[in-house]
Protein backbone atom coordinates (compact mmCIF):
# COMPACT_ATOMS: atom_id res chain seq x y z
CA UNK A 1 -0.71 -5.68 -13.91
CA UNK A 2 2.71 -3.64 -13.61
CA UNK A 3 5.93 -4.73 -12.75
CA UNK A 4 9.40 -2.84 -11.54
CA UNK A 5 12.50 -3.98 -13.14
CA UNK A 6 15.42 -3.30 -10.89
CA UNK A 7 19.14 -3.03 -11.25
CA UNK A 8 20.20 -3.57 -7.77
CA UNK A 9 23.49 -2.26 -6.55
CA UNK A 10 23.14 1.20 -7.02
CA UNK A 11 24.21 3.81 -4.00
CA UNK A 12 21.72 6.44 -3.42
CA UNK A 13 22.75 9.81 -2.19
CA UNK A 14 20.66 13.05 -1.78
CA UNK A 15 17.47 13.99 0.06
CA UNK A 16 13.79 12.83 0.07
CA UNK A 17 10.73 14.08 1.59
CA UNK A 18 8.19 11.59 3.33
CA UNK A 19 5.11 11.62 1.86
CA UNK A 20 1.94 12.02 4.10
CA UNK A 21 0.87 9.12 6.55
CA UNK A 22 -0.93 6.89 4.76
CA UNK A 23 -3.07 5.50 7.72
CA UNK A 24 -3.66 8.71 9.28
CA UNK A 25 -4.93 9.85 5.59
CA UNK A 26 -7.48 7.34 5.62
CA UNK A 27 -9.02 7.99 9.14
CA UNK A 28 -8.98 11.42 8.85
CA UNK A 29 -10.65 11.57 5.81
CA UNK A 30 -13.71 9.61 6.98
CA UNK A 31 -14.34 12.30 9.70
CA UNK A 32 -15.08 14.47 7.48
CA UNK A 33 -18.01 12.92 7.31
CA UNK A 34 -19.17 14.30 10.94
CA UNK A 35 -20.00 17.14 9.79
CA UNK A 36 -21.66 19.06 6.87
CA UNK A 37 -18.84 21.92 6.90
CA UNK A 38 -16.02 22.26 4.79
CA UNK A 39 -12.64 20.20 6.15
CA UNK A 40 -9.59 21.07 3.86
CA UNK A 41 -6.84 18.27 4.81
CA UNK A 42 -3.00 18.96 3.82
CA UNK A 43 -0.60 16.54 3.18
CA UNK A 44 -2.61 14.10 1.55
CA UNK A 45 -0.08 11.33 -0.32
CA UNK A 46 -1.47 10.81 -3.18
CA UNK A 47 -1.81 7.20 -3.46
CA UNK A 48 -3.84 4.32 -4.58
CA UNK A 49 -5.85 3.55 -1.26
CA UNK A 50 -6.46 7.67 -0.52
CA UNK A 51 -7.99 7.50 -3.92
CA UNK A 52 -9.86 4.74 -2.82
CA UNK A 53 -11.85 6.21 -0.13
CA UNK A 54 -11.81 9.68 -1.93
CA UNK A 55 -13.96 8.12 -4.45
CA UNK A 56 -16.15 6.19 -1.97
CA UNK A 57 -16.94 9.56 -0.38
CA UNK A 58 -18.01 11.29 -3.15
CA UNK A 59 -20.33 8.03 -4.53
CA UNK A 60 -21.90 9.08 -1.53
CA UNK A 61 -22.54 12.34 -2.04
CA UNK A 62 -19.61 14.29 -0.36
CA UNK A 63 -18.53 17.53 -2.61
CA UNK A 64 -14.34 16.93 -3.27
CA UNK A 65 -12.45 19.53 -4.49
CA UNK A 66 -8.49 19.15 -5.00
CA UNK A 67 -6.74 22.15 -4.60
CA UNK A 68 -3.06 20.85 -5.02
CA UNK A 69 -1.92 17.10 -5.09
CA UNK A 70 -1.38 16.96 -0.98
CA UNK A 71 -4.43 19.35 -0.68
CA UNK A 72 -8.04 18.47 -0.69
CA UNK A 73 -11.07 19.43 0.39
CA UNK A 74 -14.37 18.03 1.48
CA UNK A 75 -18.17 19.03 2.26
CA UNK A 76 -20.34 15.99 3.42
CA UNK A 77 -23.28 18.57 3.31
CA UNK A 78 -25.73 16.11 1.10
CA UNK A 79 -25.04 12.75 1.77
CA UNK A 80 -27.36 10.08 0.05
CA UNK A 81 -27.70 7.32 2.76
CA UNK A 82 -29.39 5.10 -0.12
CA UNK A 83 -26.17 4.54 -1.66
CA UNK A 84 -25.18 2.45 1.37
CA UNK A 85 -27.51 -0.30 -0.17
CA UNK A 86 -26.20 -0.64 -3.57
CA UNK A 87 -24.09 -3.04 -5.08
CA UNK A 88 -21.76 -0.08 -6.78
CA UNK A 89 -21.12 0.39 -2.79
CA UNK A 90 -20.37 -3.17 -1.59
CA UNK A 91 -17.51 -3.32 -4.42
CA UNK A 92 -15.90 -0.50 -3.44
CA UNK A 93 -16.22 -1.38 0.25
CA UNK A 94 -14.70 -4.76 -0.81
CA UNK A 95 -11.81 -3.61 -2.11
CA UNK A 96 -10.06 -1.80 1.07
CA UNK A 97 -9.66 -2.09 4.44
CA UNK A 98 -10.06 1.52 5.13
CA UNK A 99 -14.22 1.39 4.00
CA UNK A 100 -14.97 0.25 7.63
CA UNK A 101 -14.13 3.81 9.26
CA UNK A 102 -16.55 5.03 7.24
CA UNK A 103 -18.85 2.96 9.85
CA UNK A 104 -18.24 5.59 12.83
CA UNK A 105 -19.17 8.95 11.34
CA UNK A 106 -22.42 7.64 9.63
CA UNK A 107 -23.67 5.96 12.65
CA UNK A 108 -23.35 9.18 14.59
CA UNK A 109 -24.36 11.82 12.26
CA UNK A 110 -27.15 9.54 10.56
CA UNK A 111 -28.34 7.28 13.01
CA UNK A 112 -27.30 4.17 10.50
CA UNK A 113 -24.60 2.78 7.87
CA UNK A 114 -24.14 -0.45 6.37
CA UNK A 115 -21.07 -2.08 5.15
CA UNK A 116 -19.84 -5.51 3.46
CA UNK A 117 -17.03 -7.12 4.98
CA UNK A 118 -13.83 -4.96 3.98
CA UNK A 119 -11.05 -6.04 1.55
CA UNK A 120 -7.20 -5.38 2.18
CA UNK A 121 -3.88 -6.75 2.74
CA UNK A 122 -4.18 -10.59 2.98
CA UNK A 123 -1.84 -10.61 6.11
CA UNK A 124 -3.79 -13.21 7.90
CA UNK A 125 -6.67 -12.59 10.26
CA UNK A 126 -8.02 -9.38 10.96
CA UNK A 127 -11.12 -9.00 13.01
CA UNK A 128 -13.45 -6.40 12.87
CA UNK A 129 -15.16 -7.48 16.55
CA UNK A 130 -13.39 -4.64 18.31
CA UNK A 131 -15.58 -2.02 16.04
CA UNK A 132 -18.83 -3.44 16.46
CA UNK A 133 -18.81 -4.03 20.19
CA UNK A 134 -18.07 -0.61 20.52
CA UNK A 135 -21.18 0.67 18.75
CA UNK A 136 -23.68 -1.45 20.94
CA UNK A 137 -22.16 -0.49 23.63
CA UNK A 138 -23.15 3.24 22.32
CA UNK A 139 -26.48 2.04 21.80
CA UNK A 140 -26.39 0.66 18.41
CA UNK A 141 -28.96 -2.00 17.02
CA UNK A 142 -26.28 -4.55 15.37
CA UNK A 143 -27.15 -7.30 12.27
CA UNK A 144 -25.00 -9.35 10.59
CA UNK A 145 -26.44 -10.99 7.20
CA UNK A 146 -23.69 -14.01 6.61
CA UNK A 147 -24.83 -15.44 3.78
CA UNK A 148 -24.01 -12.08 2.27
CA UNK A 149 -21.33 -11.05 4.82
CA UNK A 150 -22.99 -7.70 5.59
CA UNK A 151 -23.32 -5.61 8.49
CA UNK A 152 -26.05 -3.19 9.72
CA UNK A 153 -26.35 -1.06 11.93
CA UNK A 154 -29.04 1.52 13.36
CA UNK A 155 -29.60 3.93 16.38
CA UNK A 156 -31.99 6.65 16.58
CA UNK A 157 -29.75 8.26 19.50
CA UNK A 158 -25.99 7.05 21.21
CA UNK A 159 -25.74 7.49 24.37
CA UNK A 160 -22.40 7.50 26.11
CA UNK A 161 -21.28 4.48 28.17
CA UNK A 162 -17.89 2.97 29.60
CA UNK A 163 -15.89 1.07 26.88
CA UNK A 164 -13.16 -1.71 27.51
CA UNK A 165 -11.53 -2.51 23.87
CA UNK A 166 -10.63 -6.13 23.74
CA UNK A 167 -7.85 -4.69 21.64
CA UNK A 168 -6.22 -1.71 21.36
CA UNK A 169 -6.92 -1.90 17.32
CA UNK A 170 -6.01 1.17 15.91
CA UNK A 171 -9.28 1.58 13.01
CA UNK A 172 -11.52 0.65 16.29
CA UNK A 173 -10.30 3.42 18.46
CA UNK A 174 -10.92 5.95 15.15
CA UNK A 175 -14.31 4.64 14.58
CA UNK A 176 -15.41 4.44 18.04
CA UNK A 177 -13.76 8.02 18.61
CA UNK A 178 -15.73 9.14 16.02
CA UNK A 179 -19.18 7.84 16.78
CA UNK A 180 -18.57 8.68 20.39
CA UNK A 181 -18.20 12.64 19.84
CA UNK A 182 -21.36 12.96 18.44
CA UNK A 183 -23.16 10.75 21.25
CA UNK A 184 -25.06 12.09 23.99
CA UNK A 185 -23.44 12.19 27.12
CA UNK A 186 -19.75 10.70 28.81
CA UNK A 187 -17.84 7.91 27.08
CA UNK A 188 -15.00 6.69 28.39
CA UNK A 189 -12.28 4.23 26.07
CA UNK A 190 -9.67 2.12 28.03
CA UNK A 191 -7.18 0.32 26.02
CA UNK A 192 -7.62 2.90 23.45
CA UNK A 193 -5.13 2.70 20.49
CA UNK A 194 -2.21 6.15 21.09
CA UNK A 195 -0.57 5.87 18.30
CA UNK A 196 0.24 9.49 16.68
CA UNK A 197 -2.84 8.71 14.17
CA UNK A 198 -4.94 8.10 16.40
CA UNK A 199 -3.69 11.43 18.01
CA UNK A 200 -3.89 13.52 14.96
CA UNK A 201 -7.31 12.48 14.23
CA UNK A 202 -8.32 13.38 18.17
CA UNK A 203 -6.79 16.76 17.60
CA UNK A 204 -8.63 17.52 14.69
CA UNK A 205 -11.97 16.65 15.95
CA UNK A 206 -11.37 18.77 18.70
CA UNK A 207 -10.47 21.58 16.57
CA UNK A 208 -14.13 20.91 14.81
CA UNK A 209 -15.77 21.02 18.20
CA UNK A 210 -15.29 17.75 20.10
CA UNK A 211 -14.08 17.23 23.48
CA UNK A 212 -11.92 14.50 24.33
CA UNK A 213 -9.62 14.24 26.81
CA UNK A 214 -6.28 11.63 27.63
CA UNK A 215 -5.26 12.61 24.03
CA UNK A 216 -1.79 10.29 23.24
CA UNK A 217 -2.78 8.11 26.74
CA UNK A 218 -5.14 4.21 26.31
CA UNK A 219 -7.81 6.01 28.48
CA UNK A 220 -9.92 8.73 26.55
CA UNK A 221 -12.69 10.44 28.00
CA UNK A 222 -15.26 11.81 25.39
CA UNK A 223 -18.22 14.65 25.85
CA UNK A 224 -20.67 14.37 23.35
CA UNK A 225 -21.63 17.50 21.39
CA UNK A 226 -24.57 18.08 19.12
CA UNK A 227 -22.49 18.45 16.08
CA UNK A 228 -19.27 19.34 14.94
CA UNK A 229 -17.78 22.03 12.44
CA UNK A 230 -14.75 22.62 9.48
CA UNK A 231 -11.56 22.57 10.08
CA UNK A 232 -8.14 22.85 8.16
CA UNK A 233 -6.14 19.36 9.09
CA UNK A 234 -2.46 18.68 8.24
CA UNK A 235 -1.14 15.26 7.74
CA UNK A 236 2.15 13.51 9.85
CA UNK A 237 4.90 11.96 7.52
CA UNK A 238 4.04 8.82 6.92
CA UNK A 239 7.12 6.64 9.37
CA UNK A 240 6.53 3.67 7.62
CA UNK A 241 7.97 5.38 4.48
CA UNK A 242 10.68 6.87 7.01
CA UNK A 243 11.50 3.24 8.24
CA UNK A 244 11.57 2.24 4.54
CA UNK A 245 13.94 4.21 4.01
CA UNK A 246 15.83 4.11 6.58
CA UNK A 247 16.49 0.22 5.91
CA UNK A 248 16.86 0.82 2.31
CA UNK A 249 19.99 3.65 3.20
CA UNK A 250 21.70 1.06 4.82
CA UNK A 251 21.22 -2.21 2.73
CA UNK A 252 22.22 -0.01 -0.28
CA UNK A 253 25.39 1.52 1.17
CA UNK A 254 23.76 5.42 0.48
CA UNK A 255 24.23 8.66 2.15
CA UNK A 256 20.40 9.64 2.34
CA UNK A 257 18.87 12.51 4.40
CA UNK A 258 15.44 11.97 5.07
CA UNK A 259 13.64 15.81 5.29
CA UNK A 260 10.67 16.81 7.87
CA UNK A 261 10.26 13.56 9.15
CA UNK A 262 8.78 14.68 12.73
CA UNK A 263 11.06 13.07 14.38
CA UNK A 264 8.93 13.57 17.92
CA UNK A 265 6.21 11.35 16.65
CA UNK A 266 8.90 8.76 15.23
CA UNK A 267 8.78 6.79 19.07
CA UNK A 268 11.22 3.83 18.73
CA UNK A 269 11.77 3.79 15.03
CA UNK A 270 15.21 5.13 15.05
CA UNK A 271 16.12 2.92 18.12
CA UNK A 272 15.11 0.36 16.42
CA UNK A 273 17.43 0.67 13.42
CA UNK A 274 20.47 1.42 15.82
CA UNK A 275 20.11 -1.81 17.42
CA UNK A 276 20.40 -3.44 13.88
CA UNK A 277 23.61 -1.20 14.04
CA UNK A 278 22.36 1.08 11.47
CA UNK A 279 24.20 4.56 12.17
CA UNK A 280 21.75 8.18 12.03
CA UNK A 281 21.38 11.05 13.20
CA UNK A 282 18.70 13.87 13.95
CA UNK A 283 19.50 17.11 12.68
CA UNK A 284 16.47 19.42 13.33
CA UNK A 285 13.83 17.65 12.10
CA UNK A 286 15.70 15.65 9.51
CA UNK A 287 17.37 12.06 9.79
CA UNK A 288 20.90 11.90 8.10
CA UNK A 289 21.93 8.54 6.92
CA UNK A 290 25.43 8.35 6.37
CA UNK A 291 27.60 5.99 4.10
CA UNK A 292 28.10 2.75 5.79
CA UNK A 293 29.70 -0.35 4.28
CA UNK A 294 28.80 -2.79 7.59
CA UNK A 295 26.19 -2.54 10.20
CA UNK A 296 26.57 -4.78 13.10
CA UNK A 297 22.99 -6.27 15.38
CA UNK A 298 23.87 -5.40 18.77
CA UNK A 299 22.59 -8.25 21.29
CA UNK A 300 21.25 -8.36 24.76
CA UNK A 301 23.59 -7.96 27.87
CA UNK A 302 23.75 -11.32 28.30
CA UNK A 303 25.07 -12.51 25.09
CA UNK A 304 21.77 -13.80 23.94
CA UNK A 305 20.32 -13.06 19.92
CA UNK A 306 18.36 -9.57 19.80
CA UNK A 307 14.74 -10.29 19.15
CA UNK A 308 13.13 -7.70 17.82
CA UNK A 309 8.81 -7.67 18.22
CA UNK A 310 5.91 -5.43 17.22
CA UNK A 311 3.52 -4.35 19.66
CA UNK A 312 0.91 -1.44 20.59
CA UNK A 313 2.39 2.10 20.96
CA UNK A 314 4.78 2.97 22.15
CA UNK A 315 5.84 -0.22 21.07
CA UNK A 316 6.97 -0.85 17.23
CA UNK A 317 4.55 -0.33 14.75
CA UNK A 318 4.05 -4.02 13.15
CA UNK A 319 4.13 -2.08 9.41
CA UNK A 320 7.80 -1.89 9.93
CA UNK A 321 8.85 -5.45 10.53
CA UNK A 322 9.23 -6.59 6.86
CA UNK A 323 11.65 -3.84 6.57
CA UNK A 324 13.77 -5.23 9.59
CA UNK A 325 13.88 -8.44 8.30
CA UNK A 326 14.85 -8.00 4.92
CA UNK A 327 17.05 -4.88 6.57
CA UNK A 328 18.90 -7.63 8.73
CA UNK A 329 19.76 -10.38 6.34
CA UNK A 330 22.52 -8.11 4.53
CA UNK A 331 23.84 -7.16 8.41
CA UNK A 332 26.57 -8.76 10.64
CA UNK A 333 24.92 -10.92 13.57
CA UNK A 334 21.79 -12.55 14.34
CA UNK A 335 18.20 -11.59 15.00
CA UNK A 336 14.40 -13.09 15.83
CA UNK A 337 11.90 -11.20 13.91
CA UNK A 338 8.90 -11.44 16.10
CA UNK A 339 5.54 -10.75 14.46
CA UNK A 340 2.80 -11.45 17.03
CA UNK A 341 -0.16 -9.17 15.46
CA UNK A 342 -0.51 -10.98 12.08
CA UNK A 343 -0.09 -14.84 11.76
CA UNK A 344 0.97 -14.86 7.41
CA UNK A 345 2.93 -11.53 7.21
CA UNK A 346 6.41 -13.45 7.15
CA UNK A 347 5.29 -15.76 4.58
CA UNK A 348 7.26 -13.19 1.76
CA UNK A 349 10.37 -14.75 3.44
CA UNK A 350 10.90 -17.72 0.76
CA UNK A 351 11.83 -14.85 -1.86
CA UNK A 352 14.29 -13.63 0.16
CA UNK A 353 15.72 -17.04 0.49
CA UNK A 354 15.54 -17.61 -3.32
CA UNK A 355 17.72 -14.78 -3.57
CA UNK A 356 20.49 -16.06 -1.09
CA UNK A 357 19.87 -15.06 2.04
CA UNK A 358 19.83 -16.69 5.39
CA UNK A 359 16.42 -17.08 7.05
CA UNK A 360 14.84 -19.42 9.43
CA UNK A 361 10.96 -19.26 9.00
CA UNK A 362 9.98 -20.64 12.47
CA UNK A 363 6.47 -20.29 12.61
CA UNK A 364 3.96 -18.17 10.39
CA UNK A 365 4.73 -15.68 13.53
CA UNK A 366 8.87 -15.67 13.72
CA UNK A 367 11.85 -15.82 11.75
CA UNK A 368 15.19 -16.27 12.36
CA UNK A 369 17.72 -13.84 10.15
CA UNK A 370 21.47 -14.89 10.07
CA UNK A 371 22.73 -11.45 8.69
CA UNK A 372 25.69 -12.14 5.75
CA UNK A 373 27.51 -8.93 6.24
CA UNK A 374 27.37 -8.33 2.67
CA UNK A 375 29.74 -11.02 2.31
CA UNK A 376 27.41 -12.65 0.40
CA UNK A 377 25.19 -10.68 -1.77
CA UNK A 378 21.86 -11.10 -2.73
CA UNK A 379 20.93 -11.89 -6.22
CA UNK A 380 18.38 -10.98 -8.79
CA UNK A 381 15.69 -12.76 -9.40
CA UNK A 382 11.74 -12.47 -10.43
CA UNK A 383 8.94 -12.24 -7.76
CA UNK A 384 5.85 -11.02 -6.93
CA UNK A 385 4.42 -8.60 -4.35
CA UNK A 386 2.16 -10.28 -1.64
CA UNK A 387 1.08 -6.68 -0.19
CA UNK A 388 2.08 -3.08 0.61
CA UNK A 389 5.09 -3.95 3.58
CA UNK A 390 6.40 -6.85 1.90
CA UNK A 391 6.00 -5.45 -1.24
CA UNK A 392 8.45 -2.61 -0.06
CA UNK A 393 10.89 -4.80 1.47
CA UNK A 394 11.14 -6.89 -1.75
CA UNK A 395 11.81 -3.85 -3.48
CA UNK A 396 14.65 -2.81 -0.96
CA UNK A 397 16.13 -6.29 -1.64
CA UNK A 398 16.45 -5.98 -5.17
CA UNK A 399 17.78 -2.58 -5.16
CA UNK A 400 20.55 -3.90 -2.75
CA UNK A 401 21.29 -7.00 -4.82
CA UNK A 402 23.50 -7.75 -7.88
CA UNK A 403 21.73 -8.51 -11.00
CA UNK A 404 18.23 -7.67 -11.96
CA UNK A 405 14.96 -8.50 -10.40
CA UNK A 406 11.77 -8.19 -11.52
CA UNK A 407 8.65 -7.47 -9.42
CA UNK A 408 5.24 -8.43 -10.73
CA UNK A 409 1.92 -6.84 -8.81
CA UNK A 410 3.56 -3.90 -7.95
CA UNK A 411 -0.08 -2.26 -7.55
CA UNK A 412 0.13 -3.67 -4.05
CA UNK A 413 3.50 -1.39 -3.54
CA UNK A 414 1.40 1.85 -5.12
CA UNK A 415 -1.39 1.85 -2.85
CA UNK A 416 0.71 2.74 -0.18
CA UNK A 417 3.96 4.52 -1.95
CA UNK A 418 3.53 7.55 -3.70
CA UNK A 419 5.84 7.83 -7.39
CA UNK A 420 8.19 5.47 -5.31
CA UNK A 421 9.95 4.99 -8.13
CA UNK A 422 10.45 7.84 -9.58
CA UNK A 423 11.39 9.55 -6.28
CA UNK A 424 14.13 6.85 -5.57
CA UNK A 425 15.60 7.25 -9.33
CA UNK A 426 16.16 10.93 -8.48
CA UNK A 427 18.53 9.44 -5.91
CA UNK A 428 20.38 7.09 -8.48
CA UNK A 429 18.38 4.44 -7.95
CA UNK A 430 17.49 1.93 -11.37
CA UNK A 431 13.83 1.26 -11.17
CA UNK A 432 11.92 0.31 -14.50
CA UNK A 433 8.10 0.45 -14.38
CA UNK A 434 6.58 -1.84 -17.16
């Protein structure tokens, strides 16, 4: 197990590049799957989950060649389907989230694909229903094995049907998109997921053959096609890293300019921050953060505390709301962090509040921050990372407070951070990895 030994209260000034999006990475490179062509995807951060799925893909036979670090390419030309059944398989499966989109693609192309139930963050419940109801509806045969917590399914030929998500989960669009292309006949998804992944990945099965209409819309109409071919796929910056950063600019007092951050595909993110008075601009496709001693949480017309919530895009991308909290307790006012999707991702809070700051845990959904407006900073201390987000945010803290902290499990950080470390000591940051 690693750990990061910080010396917080460093200023950061310079620029940094967002790596590629690390949820888009992971959809995109189960598609290639769909088809026995070559798919060469840019922008690929190079990360611990990416890794992950990379090497689940070629246990099962896909052909990976790296041509740079962001650039890889794949050829799913001989896949062996036994390998599905193996016990090499369920462990990997086990150990990410990202193993279920593998689900999708295989059903389509193979007529089958197994999988245990997947690993990842433990940010309370996340169920897989939304995938599974999807593939029946396509015509899939559907088993469930629970002493062994396995899932099968089979279908000698999908068939194209109307589709009402009971959420508009992001991994369920993807993997319903995906077996849906390859199905015979219309499919139509309401409720649909829009975030930019979910557009990216759209856009690059149509450039392999697909046809899908409503792309970036919660209605998607789908014609089948007998099979799909290579493409050449380039990754989005990943905006949770922007976000990070973003919050970590202005907790840190630093003059940061955040390069080729495709700002278009950014949606509320940088409204966000300016309602937790954090000042930036957009230069081209580049956010400037200047210098700013105080940042000030606006509220509502009326007077009453700014809550801010995640919710489905357009909305704010849930991934970003351990960032505004731990953003907010260094700021001047008041806010309600509001996470409705995920009932144990504030539970990180009571390290914050070991290092001084002022938080009212409500409920495992909201928290109350009573920003300090630096008059009160935070201090070093040791703590662990719970998962990727929080991980992040803890980090953020430490860097902002006086003393030295020390993070344990920092793995959690590096599966979704590329050389976070070393890219923020390039800035003048003070980050020790033991």
């Amino acid at each position: 197990m690693s750990t990061f030994i910080v010396q917080g209260g460093k200023s950061l000034r310079g620029e940094i590049i967002p790596q590629g999006a690390k949820n888009e990475a992971l959809q995109i490179i189960c598609a290639t799957l769909l088809t026995p062509e070559k798919v060469t995807i840019k922008n690929l951060p190079d990360i611990a989950d990416v890794s992950r799925i990379i090497e689940l893909l070629i246990s099962l036979g896909v052909t990976v060649k790296r041509e740079s670090r962001s650039v890889i390419s794949f050829e799913a030309s001989s896949i062996n389907l036994d390998y599905l059944q193996t016990k090499e398989f369920r462990d990997q499966s086990i150990s990410m989230r990202g193993s279920i989109m593998v689900v999708g693609p295989l059903l389509a192309r193979f007529g089958k694909a197994f999988i245990p139930q997947p690993g990842g963050d433990k940010i309370g419940r996340r169920r897989i229903d939304t995938h599974f109801i999807g593939f029946r509806k396509l015509g899939a045969n559907f088993e469930y094995d629970s002493t062994g917590s396995f899932y099968k399914l089979e279908a000698s030929t999908l068939n194209g049907t109307y589709i009402h998500l009971d959420e508009a989960s992001v991994t369920g669009t993807a993997n319903i998109v995906m077996a849906a292309v390859l199905a015979k006949g219309s499919s139509t998804i309401y409720n649909a997921a829009c975030e930019p992944y979910i557009q990216q990945l759209c856009k690059m099965l149509v450039s392999m053959g697909a046809n899908i209409d409503g792309i970036g819309s919660n209605l998607l109409r789908i014609e089948g096609v007998k099979e799909l071919t290579g493409c050449i796929h380039e990754i989005l910056p990943d905006m949770i890293e922007i976000g990070s950063f973003i919050g970590m600019a202005a907790m840190t007092e630093s003059e940061l300019t955040i390069k080729n951050v495709s700002y278009d595909n950014l949606g509320i993110i940088p409204d966000s921050f300016r309602r937790l008075g954090i000042n930036l601009e957009k230069s081209g496709d580049d956010i400037i953060i200047p210098h700013q001693l105080h940042y000030e949480i606006e509220t509502f017309i009326d007077g009453s505390i700014m809550v801010i919530a995640d919710a489905i895009w357009p909305g704010l991308t849930p991934d970003l709301l351990s960032i505004f909290l731990v953003t907010a307790t260094q700021a001047k006012g008041s806010v309600l962090i509001h996470q409705k999707m995920f009932e144990s991702r504030l539970f990180f809070v009571d390290k914050l509040i070991d290092m001084g700051a002022q938080i009212i845990l409500c409920d495992p959904h909201r928290a109350t921050v009573i920003g300090l407006d630096k008059m009160i900073r935070l201090r070093g201390t040791v703590m662990s990372s719970p998962d990727i987000r929080a991980g992040v945010a803890l980090l953020i803290a430490a860097m902002s407070a006086e003393g030295q902290s020390v993070i344990h499990n920092i793995e959690q950080i590096d599966r979704g951070y590329q050389d976070i470390d070393k890219r923020l000591n390039a800035l003048g940051a003070d980050i020790k990895r033991v």
